[in-house]
N, C-alpha and C. Protein backbone atom coordinates (compact mmCIF):
# COMPACT_ATOMS: atom_id res chain seq x y z
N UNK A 1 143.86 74.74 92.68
CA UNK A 1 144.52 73.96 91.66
C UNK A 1 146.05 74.15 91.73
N UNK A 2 146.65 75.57 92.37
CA UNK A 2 148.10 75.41 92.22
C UNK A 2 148.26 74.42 93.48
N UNK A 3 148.08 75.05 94.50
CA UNK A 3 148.31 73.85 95.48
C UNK A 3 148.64 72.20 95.34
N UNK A 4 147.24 71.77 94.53
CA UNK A 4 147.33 70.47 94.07
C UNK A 4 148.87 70.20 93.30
N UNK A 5 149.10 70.76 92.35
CA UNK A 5 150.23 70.86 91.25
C UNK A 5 151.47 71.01 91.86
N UNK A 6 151.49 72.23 92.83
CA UNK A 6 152.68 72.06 93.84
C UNK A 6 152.90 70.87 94.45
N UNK A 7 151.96 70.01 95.29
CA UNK A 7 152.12 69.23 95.48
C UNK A 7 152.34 67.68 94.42
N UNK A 8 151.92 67.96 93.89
CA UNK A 8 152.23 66.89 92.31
C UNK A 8 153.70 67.27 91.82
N UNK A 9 153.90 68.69 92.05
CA UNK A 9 155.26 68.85 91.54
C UNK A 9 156.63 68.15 92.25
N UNK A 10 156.43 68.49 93.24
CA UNK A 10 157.04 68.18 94.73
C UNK A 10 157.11 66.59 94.76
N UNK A 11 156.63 65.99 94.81
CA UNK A 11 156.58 64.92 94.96
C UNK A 11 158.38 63.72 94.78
N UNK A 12 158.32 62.82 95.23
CA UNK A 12 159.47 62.31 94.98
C UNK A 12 159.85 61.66 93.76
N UNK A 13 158.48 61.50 92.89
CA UNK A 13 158.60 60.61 91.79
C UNK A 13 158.85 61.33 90.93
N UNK A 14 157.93 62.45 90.33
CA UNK A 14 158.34 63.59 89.66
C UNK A 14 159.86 64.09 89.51
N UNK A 15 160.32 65.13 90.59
CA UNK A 15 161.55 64.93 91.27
C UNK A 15 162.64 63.83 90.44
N UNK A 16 162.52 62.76 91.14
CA UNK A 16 163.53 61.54 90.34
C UNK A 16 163.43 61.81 88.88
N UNK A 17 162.38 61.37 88.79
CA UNK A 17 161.86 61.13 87.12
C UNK A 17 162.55 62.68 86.07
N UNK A 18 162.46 64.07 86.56
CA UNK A 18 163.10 65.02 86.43
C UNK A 18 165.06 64.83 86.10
N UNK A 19 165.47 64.04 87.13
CA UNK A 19 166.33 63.80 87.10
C UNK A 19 167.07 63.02 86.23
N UNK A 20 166.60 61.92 86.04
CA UNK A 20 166.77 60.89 85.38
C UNK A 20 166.70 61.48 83.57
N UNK A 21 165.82 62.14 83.31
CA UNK A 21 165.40 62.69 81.96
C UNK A 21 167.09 63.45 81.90
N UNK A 22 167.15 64.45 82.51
CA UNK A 22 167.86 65.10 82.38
C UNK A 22 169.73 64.38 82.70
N UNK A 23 169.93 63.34 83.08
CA UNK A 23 170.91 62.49 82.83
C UNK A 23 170.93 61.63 81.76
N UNK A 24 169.75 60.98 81.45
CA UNK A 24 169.79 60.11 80.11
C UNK A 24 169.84 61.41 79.05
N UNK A 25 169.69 62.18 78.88
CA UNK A 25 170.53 63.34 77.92
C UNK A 25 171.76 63.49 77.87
N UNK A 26 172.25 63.75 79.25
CA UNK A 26 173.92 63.53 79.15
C UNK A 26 174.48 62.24 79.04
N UNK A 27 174.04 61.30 79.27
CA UNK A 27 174.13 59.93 78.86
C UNK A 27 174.38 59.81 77.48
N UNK A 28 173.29 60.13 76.84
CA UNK A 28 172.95 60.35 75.59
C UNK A 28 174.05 60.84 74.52
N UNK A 29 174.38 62.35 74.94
CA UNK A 29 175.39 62.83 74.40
C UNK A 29 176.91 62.06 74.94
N UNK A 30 177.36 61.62 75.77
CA UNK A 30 178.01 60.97 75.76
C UNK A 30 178.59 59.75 74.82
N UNK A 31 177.14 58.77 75.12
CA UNK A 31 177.31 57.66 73.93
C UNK A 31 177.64 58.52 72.24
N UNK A 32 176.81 59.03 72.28
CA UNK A 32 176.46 59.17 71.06
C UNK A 32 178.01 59.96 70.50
N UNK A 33 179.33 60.85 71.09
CA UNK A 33 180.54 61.14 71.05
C UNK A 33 181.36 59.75 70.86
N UNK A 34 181.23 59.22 72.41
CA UNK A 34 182.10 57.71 71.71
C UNK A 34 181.42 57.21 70.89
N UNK A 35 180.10 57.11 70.32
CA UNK A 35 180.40 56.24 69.46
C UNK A 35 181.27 56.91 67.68
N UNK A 36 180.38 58.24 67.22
CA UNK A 36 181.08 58.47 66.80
C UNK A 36 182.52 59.20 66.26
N UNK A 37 182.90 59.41 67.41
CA UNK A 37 184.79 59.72 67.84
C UNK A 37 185.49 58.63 67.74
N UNK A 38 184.90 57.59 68.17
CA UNK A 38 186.34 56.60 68.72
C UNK A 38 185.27 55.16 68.00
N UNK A 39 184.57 54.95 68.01
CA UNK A 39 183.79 53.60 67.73
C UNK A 39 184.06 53.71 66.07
N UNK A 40 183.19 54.49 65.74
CA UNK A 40 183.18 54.67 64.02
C UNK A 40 184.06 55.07 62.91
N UNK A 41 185.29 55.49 63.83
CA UNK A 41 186.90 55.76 63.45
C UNK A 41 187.25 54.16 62.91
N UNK A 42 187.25 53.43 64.23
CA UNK A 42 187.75 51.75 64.04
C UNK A 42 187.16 51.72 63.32
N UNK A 43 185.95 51.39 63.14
CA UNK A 43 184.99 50.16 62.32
C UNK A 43 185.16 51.28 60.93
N UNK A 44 185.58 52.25 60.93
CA UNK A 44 185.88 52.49 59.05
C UNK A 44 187.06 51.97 58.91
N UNK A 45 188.01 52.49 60.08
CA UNK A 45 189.63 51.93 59.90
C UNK A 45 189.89 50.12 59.05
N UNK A 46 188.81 49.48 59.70
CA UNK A 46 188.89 48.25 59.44
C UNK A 46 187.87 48.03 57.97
N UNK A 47 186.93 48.59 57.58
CA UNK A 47 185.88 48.71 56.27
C UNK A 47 186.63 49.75 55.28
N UNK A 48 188.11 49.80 54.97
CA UNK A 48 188.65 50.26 54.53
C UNK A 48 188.93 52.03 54.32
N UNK A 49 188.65 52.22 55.53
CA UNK A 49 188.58 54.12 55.91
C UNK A 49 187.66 54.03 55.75
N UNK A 50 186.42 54.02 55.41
CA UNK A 50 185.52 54.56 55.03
C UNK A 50 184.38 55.17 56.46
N UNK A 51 184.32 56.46 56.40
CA UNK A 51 183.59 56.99 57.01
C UNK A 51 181.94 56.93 56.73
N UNK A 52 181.48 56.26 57.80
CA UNK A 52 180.06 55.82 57.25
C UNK A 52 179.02 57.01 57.90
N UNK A 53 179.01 57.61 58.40
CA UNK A 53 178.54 59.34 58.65
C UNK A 53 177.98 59.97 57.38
N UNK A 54 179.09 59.73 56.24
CA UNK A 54 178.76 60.84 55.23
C UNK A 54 178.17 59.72 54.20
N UNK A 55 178.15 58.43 54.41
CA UNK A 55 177.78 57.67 53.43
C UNK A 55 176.17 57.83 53.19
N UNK A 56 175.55 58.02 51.86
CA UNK A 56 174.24 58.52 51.76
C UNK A 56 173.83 57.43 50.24
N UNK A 57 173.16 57.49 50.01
CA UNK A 57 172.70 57.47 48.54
C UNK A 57 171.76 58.75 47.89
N UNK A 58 172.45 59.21 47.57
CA UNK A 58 171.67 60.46 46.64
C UNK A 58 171.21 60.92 45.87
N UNK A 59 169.49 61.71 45.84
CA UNK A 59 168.33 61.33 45.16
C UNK A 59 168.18 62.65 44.39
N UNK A 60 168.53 64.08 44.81
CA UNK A 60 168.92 64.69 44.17
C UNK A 60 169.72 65.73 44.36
N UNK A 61 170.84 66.10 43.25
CA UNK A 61 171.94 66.29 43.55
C UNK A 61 171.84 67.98 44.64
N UNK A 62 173.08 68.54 45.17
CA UNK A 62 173.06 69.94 45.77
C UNK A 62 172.67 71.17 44.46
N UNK A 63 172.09 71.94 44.78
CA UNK A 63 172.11 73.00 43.71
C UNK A 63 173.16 74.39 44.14
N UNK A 64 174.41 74.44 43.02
CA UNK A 64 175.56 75.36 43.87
C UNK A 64 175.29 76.64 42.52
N UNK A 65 175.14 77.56 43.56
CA UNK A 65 175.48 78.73 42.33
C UNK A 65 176.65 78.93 41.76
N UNK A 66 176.73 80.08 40.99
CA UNK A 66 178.31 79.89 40.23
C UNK A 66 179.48 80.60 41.28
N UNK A 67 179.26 81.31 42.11
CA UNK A 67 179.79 81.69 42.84
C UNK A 67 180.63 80.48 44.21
N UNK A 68 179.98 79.31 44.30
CA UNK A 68 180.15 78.31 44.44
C UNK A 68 179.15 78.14 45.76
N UNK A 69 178.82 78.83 46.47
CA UNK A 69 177.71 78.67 47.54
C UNK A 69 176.39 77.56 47.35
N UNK A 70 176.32 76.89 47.63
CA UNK A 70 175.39 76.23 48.06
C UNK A 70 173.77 76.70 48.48
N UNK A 71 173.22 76.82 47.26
CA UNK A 71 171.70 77.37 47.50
C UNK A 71 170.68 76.39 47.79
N UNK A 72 170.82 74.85 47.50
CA UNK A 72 169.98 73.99 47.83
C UNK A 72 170.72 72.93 47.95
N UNK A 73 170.73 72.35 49.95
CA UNK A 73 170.99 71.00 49.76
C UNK A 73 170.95 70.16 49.50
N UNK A 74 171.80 68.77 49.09
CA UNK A 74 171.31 67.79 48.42
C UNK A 74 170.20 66.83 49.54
N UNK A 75 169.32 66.26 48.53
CA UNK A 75 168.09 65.53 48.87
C UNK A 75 168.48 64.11 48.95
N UNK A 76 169.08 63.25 49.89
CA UNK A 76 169.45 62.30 50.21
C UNK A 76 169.26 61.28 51.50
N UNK A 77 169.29 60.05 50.47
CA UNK A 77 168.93 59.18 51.91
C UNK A 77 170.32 58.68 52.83
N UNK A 78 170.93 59.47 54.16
CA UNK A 78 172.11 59.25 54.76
C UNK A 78 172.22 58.13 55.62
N UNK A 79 172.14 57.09 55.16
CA UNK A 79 172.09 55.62 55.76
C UNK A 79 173.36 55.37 57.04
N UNK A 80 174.32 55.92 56.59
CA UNK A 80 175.73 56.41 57.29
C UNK A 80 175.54 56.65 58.79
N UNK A 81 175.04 57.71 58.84
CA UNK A 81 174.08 58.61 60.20
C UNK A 81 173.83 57.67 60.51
N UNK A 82 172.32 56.65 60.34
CA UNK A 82 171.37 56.02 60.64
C UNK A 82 172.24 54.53 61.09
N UNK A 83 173.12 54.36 60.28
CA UNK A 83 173.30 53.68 60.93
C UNK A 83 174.61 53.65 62.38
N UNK A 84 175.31 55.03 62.44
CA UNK A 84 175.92 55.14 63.88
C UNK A 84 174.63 55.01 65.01
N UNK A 85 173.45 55.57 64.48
CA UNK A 85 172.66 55.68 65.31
C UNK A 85 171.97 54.20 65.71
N UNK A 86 172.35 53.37 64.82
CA UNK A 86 172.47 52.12 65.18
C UNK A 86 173.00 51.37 66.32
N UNK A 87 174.07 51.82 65.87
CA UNK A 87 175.08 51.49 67.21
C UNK A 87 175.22 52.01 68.39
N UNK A 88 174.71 53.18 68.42
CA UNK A 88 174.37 53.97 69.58
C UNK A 88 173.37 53.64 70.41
N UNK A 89 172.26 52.89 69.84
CA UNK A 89 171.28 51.88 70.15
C UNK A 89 171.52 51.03 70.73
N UNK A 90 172.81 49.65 70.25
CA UNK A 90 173.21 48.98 70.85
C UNK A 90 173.85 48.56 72.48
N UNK A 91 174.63 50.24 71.91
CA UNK A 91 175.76 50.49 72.94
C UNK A 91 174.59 50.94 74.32
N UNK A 92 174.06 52.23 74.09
CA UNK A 92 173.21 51.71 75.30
C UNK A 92 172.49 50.66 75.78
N UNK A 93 171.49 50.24 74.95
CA UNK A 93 171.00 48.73 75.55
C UNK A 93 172.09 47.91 76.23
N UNK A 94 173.30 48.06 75.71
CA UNK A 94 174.53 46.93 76.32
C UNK A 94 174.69 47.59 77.66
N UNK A 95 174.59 48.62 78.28
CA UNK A 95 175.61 49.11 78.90
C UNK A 95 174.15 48.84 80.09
N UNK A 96 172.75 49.43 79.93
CA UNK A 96 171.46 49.26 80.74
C UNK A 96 171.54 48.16 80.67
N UNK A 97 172.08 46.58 79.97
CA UNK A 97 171.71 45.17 80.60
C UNK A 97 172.55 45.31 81.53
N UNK A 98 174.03 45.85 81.14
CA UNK A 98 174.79 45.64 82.37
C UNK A 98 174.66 45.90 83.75
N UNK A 99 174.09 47.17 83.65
CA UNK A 99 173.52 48.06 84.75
C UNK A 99 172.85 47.35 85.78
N UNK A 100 171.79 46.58 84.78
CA UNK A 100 170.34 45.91 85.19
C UNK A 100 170.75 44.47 86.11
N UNK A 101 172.05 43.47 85.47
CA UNK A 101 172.58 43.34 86.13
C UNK A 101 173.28 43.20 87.04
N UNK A 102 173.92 44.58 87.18
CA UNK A 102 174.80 44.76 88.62
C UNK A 102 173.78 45.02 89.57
N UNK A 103 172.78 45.40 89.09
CA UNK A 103 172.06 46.20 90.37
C UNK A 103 171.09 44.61 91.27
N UNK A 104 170.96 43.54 90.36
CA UNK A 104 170.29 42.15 90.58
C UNK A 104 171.44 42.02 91.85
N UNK A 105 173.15 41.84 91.15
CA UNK A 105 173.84 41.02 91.73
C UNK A 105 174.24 42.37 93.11
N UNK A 106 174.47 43.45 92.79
CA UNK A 106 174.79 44.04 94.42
C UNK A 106 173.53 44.50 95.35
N UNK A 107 172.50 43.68 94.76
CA UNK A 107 170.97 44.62 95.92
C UNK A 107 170.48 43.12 95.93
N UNK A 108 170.52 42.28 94.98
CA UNK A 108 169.96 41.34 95.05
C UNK A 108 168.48 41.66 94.65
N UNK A 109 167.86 40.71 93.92
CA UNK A 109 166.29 40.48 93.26
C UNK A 109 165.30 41.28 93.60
N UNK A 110 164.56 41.87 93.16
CA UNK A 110 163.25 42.58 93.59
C UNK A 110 162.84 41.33 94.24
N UNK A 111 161.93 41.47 95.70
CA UNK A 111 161.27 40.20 95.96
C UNK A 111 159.57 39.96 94.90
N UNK A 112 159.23 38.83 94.77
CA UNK A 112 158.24 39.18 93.92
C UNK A 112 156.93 39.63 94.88
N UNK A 113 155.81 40.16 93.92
CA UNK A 113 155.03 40.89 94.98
C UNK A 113 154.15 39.48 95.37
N UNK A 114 153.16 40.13 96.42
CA UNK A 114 152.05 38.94 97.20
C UNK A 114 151.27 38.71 96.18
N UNK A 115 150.91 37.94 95.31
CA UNK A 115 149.87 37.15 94.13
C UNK A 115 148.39 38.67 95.16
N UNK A 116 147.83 38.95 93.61
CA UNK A 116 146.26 39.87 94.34
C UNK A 116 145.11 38.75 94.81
N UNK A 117 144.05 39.26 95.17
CA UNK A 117 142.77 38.83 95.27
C UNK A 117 142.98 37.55 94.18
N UNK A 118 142.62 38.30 93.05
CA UNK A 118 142.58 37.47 91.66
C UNK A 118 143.21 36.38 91.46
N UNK A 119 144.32 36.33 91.47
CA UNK A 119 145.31 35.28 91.51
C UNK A 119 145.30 34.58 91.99
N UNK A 120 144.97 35.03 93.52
CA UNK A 120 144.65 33.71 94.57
C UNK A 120 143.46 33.09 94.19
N UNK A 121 142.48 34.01 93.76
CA UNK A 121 141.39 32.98 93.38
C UNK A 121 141.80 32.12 92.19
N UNK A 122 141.80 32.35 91.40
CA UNK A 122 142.37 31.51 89.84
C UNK A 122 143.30 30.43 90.34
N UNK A 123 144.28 30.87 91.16
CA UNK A 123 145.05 29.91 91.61
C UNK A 123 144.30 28.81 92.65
N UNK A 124 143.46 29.01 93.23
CA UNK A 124 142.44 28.26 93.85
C UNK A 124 141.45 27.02 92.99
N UNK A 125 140.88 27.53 91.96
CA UNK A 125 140.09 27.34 90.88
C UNK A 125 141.05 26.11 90.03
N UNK A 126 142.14 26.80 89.50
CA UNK A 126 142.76 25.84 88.86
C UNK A 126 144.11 24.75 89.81
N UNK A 127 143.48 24.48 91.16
CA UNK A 127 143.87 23.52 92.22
C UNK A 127 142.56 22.55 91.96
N UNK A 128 141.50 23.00 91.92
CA UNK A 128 140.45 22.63 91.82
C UNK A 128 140.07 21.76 90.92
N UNK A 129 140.50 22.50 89.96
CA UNK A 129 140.24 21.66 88.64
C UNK A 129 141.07 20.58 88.34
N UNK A 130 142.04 20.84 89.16
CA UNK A 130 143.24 19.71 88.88
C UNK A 130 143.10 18.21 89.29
N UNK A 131 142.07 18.63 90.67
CA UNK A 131 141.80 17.60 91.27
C UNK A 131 140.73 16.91 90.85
């Protein structure tokens, strides 16, 4: 069984696929800095400052001792967050069409594959029927 697994491990797809995980993380953290460093700066700059990060609606309040510490955080829905994470959404999908794109226009088209068994038959069938 290790053998098998070594060899499953090994493999080239694994391998890639390893890779790839571990770049769409740094990908990840990337977007997710610009967007909110430099993306969500503007778009408050222009929504009148307003930093939408901390924007929440809040369900119940923080509980602060008298000392002023903070013994229970507040219980809130942070729409703010949710929605950079919005845009962070966007921004990748935008950036993978682009990708998806370039890679059409500098490799040119997957060719499509040979139609299976199946196809050819169906495609036979409904020649058939046509006639």
């Amino acid at each position: 069984m290790l053998k098998e697994f070594k060899e499953f491990i090994f493999t080239g797809n694994v391998i890639d696929f390893a890779i790839a995980v571990i770049l769409a993380g740094a990908v990840g953290l990337v977007v997710t800095g610009f967007v909110n460093d430099i993306i969500m700066p503007i778009v408050g700059h222009f929504a009148g400052g307003a930093d939408f990060a901390s924007l929440m609606v809040e369900l119940d309040p923080a509980v602060v001792a008298a000392d002023g510490t903070v013994t229970k955080e507040a219980n809130a829905i942070r729409w703010g967050k949710w929605l950079n994470t919005i845009i962070n959404l966007l921004i990748v999908g935008w950036v993978l069409f682009l990708l998806g794109k370039a890679k059409i226009k500098f490799m040119g088209a997957a060719p499509a594959p040979d139609p299976t068994a199946d196809q050819t038959l169906l495609a036979e069938i409904r020649d058939a029927v046509r006639k």
